[in-house]
N, C-alpha and C. Protein backbone atom coordinates (compact mmCIF):
# COMPACT_ATOMS: atom_id res chain seq x y z
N UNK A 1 -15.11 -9.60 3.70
CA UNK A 1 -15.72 -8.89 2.61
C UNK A 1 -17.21 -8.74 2.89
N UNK A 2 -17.28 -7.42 2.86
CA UNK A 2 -18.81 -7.38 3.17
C UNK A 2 -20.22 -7.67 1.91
N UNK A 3 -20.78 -8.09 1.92
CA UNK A 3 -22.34 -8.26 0.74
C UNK A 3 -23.24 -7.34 1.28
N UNK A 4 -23.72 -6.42 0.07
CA UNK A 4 -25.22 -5.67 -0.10
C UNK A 4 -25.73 -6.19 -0.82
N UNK A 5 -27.19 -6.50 -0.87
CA UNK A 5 -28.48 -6.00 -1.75
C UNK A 5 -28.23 -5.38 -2.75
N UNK A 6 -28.87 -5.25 -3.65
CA UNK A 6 -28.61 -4.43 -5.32
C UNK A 6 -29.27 -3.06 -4.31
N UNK A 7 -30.43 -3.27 -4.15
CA UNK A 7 -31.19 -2.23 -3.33
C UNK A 7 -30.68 -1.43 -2.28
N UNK A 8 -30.05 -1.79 -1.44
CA UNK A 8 -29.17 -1.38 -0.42
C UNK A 8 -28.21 -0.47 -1.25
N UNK A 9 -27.58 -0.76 -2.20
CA UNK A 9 -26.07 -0.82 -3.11
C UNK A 9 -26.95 0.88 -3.70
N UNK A 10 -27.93 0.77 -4.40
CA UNK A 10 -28.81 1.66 -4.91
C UNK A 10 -29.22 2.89 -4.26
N UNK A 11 -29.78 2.72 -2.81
CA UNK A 11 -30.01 3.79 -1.99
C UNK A 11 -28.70 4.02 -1.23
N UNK A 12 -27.63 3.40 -1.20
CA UNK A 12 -26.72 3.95 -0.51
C UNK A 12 -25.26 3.81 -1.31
N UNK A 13 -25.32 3.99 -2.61
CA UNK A 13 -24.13 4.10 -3.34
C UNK A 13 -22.86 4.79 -3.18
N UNK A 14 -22.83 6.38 -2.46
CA UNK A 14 -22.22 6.96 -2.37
C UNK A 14 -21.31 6.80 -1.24
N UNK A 15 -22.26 6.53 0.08
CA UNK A 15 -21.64 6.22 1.36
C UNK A 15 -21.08 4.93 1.26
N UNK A 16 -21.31 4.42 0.33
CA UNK A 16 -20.41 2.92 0.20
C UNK A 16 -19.45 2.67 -0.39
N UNK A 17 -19.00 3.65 -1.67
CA UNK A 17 -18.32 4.05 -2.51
C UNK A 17 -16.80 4.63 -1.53
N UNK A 18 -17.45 5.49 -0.25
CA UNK A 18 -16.82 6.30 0.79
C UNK A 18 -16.03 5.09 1.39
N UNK A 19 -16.87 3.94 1.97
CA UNK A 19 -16.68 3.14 2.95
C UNK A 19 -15.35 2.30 2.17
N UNK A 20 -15.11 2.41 0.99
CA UNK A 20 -14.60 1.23 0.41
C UNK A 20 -13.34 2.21 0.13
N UNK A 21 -13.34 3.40 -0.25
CA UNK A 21 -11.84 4.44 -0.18
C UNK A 21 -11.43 4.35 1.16
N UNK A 22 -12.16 4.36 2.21
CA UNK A 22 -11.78 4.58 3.70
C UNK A 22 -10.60 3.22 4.22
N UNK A 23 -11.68 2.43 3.79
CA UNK A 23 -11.29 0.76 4.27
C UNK A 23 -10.79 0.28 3.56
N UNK A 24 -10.22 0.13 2.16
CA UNK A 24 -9.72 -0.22 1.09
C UNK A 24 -10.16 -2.21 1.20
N UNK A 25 -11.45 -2.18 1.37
CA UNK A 25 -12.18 -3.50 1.91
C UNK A 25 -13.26 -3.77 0.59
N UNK A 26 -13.43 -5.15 -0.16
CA UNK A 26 -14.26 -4.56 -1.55
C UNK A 26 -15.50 -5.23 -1.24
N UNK A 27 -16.47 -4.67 -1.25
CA UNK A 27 -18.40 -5.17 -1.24
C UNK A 27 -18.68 -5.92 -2.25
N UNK A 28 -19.08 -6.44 -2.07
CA UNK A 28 -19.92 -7.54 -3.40
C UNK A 28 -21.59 -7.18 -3.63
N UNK A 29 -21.81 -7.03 -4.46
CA UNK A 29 -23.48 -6.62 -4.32
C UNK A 29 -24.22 -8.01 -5.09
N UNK A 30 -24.78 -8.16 -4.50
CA UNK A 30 -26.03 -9.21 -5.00
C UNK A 30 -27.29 -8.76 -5.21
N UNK A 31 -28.24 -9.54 -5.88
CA UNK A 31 -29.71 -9.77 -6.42
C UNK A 31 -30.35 -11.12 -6.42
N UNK A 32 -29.50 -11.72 -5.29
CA UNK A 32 -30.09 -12.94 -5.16
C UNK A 32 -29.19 -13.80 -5.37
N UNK A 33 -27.90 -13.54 -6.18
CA UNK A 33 -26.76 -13.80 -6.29
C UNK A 33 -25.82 -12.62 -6.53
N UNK A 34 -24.88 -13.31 -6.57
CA UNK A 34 -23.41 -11.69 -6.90
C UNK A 34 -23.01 -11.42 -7.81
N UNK A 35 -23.54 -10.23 -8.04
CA UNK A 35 -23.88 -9.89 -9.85
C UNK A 35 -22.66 -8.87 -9.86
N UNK A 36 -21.69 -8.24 -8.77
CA UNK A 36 -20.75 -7.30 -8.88
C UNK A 36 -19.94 -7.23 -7.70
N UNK A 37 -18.73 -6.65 -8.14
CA UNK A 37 -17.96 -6.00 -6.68
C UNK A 37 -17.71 -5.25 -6.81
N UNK A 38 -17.55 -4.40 -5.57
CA UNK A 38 -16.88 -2.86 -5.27
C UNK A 38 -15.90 -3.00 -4.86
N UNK A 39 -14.30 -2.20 -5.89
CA UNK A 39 -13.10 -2.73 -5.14
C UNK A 39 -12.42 -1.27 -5.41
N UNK A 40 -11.44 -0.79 -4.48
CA UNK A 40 -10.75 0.41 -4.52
C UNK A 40 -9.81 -0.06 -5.46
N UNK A 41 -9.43 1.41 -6.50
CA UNK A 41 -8.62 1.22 -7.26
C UNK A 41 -7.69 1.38 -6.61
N UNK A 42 -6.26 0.54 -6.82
CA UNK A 42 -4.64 0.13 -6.57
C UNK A 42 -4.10 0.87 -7.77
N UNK A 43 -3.54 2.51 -7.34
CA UNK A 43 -2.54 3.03 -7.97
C UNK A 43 -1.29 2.76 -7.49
N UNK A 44 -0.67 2.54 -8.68
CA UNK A 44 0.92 1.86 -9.04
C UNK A 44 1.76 2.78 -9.29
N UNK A 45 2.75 3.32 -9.02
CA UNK A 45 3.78 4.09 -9.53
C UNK A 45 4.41 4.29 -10.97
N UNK A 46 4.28 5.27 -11.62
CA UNK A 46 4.77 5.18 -12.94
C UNK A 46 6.09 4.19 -13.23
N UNK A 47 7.32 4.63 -12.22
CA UNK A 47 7.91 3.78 -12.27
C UNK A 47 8.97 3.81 -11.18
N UNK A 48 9.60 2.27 -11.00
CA UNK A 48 10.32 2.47 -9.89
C UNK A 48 10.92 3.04 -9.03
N UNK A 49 11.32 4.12 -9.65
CA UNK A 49 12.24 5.05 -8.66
C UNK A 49 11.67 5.78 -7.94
N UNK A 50 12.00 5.44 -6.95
CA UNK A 50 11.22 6.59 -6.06
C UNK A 50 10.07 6.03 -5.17
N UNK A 51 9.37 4.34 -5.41
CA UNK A 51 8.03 4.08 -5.07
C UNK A 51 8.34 3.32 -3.59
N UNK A 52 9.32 3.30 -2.86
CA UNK A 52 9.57 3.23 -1.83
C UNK A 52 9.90 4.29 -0.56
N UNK A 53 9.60 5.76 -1.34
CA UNK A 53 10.33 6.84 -0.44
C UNK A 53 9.32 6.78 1.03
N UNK A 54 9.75 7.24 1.57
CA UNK A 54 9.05 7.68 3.09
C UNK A 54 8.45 5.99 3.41
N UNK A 55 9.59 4.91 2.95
CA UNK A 55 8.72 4.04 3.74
C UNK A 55 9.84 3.13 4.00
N UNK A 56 11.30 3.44 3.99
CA UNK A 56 12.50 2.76 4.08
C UNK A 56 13.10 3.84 5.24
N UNK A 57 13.70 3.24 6.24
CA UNK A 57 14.44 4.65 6.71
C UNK A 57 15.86 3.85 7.34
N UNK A 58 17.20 4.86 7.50
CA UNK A 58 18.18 4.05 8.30
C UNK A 58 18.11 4.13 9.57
N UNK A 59 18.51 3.37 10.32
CA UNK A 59 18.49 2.85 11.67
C UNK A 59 19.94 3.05 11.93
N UNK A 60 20.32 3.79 13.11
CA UNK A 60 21.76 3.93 13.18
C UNK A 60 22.37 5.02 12.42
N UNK A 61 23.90 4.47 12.75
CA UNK A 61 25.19 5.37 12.26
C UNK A 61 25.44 4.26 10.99
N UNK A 62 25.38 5.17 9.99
CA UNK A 62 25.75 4.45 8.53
C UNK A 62 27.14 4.86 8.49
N UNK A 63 27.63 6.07 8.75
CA UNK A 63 29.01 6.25 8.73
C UNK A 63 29.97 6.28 9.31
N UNK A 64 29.92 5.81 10.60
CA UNK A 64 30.36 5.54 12.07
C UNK A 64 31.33 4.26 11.98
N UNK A 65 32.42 4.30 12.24
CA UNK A 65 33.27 3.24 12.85
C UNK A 65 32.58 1.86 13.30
N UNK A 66 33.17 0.53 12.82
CA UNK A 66 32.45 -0.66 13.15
C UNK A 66 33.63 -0.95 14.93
N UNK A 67 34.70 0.10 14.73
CA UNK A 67 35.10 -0.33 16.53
C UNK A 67 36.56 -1.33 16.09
N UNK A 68 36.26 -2.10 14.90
CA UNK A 68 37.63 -2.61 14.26
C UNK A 68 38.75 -1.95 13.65
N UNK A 69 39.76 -2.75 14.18
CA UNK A 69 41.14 -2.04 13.63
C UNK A 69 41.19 -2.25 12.31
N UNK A 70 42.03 -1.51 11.25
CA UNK A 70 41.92 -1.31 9.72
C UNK A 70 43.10 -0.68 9.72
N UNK A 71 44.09 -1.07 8.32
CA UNK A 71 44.91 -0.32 8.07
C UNK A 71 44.42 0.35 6.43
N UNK A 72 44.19 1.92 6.60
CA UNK A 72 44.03 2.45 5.33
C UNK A 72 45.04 2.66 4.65
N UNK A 73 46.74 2.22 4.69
CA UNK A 73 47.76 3.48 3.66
C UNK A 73 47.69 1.97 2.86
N UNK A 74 48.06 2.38 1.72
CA UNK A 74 48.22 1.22 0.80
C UNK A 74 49.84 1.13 0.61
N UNK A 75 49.57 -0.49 0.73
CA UNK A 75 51.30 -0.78 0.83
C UNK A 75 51.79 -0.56 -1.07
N UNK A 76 51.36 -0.73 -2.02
CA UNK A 76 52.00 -0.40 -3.17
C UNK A 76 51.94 0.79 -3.71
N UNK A 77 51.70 1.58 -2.83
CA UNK A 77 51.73 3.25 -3.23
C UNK A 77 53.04 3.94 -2.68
């Protein structure tokens, strides 16, 4: 976690503001002590469904033969 200066924090607010969306990394600003932090906001998904897409994927044949023998007719039919 990086520390600025109030002063530093002051003349360079914007590019730091940048640095902390970029890096999602939070600054602490001091005045001699640490009077604040800079932390990227963590948006959350309204709601579950869906808040895993494009980040699960299948591997393989999901519908493919496991290679074992099986009998499908059903004997009480």
């Amino acid at each position: 976690m990086k520390t600025v200066k109030a002063s530093e924090f002051k003349a360079k607010c914007l590019q730091l503001m940048n640095e902390v969306t970029d890096s999602g990394d939070s600054i602490i600003i001091k005045n001699g002590q640490p009077v604040a932090q800079l932390s990227p906001i963590v948006s959350r998904p309204a709601t579950l469904a869906g808040c895993h897409k494009s980040k699960i994927g299948i591997a393989g044949d999901i519908v493919g033969t496991l290679g074992e023998p099986w009998d499908a007719e059903c004997s009480s039919c």
